[in-house]
PDB file of N, CA and C in Angstrom:
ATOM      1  N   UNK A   1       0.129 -20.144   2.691  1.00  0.00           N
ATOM      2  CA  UNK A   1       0.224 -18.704   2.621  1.00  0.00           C
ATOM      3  C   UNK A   1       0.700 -18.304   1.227  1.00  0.00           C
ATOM      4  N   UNK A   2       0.293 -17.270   0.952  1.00  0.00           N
ATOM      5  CA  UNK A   2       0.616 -17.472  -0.970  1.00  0.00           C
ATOM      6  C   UNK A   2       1.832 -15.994  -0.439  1.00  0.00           C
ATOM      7  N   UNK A   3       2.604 -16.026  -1.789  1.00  0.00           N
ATOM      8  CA  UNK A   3       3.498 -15.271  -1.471  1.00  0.00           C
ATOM      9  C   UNK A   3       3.534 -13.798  -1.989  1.00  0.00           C
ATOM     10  N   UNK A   4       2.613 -13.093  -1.825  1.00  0.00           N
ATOM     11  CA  UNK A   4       2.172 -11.966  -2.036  1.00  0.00           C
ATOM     12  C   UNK A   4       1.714 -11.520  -0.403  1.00  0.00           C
ATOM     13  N   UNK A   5       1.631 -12.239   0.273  1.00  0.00           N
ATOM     14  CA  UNK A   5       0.819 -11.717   1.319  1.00  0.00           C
ATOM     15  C   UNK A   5       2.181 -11.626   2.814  1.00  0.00           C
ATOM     16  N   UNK A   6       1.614 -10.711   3.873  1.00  0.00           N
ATOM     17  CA  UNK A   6       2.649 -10.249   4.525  1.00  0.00           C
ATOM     18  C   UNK A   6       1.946  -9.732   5.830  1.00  0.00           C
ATOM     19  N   UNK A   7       2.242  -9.592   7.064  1.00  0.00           N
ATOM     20  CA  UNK A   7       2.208  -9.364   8.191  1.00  0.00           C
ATOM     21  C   UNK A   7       2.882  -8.396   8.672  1.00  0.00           C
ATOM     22  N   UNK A   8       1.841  -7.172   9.080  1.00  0.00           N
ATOM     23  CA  UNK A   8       2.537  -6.252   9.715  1.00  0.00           C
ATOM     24  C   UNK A   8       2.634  -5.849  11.007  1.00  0.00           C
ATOM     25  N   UNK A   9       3.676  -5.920  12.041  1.00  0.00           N
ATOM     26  CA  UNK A   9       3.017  -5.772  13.465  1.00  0.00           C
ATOM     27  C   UNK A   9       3.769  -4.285  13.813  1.00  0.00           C
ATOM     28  N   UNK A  10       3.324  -3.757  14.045  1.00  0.00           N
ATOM     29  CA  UNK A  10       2.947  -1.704  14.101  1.00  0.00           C
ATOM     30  C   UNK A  10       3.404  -1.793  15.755  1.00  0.00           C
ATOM     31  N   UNK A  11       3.442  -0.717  16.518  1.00  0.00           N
ATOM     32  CA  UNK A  11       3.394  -0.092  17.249  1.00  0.00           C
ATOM     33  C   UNK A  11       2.865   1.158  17.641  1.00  0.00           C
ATOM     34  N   UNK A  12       1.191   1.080  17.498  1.00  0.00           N
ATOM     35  CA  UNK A  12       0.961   2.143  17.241  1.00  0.00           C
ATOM     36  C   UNK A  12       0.015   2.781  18.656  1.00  0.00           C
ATOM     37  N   UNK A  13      -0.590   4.426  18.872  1.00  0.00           N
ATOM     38  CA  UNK A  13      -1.616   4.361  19.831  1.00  0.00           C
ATOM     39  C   UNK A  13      -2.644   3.607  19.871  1.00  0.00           C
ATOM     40  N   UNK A  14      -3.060   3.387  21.518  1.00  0.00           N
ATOM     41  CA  UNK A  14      -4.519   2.697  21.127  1.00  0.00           C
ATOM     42  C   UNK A  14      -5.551   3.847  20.708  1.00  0.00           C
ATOM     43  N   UNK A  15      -5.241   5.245  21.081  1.00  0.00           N
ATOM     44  CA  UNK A  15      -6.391   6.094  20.074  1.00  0.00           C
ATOM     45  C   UNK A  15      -6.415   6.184  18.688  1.00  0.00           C
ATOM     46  N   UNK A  16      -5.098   5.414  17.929  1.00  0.00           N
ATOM     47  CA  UNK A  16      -5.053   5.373  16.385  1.00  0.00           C
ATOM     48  C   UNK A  16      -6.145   4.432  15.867  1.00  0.00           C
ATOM     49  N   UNK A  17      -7.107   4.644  14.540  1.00  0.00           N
ATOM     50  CA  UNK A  17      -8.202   3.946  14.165  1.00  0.00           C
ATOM     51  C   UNK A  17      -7.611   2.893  13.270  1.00  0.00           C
ATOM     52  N   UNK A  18      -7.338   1.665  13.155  1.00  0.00           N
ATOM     53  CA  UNK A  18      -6.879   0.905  12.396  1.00  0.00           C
ATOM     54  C   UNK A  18      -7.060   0.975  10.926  1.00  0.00           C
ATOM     55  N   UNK A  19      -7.993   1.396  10.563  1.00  0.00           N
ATOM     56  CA  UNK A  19      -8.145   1.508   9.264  1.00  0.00           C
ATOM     57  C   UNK A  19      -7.369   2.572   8.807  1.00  0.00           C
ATOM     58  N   UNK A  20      -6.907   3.899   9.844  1.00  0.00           N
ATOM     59  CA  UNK A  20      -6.162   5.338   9.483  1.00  0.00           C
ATOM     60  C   UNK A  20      -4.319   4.965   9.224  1.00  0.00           C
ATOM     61  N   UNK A  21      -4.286   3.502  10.303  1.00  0.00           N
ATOM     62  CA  UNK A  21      -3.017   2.782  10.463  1.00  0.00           C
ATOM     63  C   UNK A  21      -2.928   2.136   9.142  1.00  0.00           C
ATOM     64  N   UNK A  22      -3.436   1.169   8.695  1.00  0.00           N
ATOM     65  CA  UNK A  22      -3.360   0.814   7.551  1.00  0.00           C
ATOM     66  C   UNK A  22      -3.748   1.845   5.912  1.00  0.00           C
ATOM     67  N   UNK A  23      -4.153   2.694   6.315  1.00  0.00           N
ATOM     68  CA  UNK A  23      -4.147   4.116   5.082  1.00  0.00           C
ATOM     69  C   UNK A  23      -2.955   4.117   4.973  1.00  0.00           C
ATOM     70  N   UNK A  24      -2.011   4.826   5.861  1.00  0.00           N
ATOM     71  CA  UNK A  24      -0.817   5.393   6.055  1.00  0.00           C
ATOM     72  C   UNK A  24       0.120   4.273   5.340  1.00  0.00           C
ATOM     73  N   UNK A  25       0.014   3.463   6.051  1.00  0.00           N
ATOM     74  CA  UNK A  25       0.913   2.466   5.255  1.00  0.00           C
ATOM     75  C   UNK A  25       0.801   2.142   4.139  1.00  0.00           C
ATOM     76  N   UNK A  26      -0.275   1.935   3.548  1.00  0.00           N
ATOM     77  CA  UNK A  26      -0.355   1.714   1.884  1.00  0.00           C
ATOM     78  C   UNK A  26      -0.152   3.193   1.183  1.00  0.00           C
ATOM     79  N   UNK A  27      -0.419   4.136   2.033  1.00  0.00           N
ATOM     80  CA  UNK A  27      -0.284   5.680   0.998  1.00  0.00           C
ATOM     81  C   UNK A  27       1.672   5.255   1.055  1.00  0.00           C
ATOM     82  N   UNK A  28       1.829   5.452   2.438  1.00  0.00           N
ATOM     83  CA  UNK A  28       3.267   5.865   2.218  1.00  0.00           C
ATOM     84  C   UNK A  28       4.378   4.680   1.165  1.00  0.00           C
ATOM     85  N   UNK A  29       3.364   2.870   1.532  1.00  0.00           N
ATOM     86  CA  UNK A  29       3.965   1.810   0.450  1.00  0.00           C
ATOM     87  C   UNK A  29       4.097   2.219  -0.857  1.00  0.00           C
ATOM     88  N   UNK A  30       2.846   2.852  -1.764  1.00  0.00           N
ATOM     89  CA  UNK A  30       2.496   3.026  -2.669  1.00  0.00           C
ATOM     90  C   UNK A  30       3.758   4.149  -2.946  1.00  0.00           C
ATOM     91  N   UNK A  31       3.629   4.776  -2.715  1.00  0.00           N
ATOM     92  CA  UNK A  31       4.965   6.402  -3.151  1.00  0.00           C
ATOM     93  C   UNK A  31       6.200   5.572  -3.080  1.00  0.00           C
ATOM     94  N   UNK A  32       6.417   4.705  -2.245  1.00  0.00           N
ATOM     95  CA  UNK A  32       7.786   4.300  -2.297  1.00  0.00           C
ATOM     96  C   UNK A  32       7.820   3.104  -3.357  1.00  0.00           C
ATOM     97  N   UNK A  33       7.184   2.638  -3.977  1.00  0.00           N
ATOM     98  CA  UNK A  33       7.170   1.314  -4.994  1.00  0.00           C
ATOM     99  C   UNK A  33       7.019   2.485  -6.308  1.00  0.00           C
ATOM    100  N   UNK A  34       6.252   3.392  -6.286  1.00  0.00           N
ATOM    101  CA  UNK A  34       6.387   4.238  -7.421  1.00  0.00           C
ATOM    102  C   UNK A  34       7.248   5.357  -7.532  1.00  0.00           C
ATOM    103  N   UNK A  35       8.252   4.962  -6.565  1.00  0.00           N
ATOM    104  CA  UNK A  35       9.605   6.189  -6.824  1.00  0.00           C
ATOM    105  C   UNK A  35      10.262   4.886  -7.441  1.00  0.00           C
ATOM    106  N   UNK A  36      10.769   3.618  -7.183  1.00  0.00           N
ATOM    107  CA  UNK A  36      11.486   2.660  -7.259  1.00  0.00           C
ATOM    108  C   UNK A  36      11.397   2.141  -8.624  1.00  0.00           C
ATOM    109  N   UNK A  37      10.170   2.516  -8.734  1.00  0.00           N
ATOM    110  CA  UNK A  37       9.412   1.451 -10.311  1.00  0.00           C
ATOM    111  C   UNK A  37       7.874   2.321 -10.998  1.00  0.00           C
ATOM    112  N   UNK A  38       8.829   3.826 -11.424  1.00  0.00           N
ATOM    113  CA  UNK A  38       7.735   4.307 -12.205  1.00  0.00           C
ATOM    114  C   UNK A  38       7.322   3.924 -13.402  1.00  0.00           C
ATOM    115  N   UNK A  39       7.221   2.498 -14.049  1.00  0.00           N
ATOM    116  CA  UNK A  39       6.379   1.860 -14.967  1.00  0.00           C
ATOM    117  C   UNK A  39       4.972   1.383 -14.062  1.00  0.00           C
ATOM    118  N   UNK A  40       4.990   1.628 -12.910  1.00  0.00           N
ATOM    119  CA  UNK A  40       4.001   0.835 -12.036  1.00  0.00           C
ATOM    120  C   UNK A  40       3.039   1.828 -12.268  1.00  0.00           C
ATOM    121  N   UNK A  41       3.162   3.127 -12.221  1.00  0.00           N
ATOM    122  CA  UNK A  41       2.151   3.890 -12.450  1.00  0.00           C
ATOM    123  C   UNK A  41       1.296   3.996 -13.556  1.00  0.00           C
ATOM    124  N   UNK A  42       1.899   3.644 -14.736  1.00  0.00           N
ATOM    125  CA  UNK A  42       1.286   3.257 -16.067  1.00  0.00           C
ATOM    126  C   UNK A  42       0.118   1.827 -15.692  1.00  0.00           C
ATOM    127  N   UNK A  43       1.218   1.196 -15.344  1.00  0.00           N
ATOM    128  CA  UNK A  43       0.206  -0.535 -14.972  1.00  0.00           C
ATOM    129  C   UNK A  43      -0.891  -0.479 -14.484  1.00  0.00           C
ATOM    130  N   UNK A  44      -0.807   0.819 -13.263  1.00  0.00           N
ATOM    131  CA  UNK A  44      -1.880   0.855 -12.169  1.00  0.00           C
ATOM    132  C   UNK A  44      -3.030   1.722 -12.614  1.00  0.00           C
ATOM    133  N   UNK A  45      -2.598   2.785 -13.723  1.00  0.00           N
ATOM    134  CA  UNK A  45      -3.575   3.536 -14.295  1.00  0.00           C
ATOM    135  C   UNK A  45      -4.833   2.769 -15.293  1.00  0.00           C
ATOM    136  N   UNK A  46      -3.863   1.689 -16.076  1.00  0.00           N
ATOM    137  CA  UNK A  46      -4.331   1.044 -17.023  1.00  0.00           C
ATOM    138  C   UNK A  46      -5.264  -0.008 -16.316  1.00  0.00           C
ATOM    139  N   UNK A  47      -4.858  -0.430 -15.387  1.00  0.00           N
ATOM    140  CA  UNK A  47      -5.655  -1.486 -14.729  1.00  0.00           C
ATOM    141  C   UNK A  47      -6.931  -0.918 -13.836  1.00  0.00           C
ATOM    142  N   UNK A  48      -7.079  -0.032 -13.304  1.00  0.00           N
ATOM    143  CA  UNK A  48      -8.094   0.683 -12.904  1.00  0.00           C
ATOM    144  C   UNK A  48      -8.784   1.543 -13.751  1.00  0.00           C
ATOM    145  N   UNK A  49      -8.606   1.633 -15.207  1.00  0.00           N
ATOM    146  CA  UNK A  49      -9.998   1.706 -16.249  1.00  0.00           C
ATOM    147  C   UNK A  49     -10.293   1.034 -16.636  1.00  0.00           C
ATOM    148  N   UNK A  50      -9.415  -0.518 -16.644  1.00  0.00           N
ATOM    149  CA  UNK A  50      -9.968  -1.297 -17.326  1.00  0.00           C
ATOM    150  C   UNK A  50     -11.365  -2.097 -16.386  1.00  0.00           C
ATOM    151  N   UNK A  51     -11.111  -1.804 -15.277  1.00  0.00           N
ATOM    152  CA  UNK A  51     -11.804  -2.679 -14.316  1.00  0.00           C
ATOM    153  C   UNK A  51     -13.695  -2.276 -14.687  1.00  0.00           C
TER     154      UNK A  51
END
């Protein structure tokens, strides 16, 4: 298992669409890693033009 990677076990409805479950979580991950560590936003800008 490489150590970047992680397991999430949710509690969520079964009418929730998994993909809407996993949105949420990376929108709401993302805001909280870039309140913590706003150089990340520079990194992340730079790396998605460069691509």
């Amino acid at each position: 298992m490489k150590p970047d990677h992680i397991h999430v076990f949710a509690d969520v409805p079964q009418t929730a669409a998994p993909c809407d479950v996993a949105r949420t979580f990376k929108d709401i991950s993302a805001i909280e890693l870039f309140k913590a560590f706003p150089q990340l936003i520079q990194f992340c800008r730079m790396r998605y033009f460069m691509v």
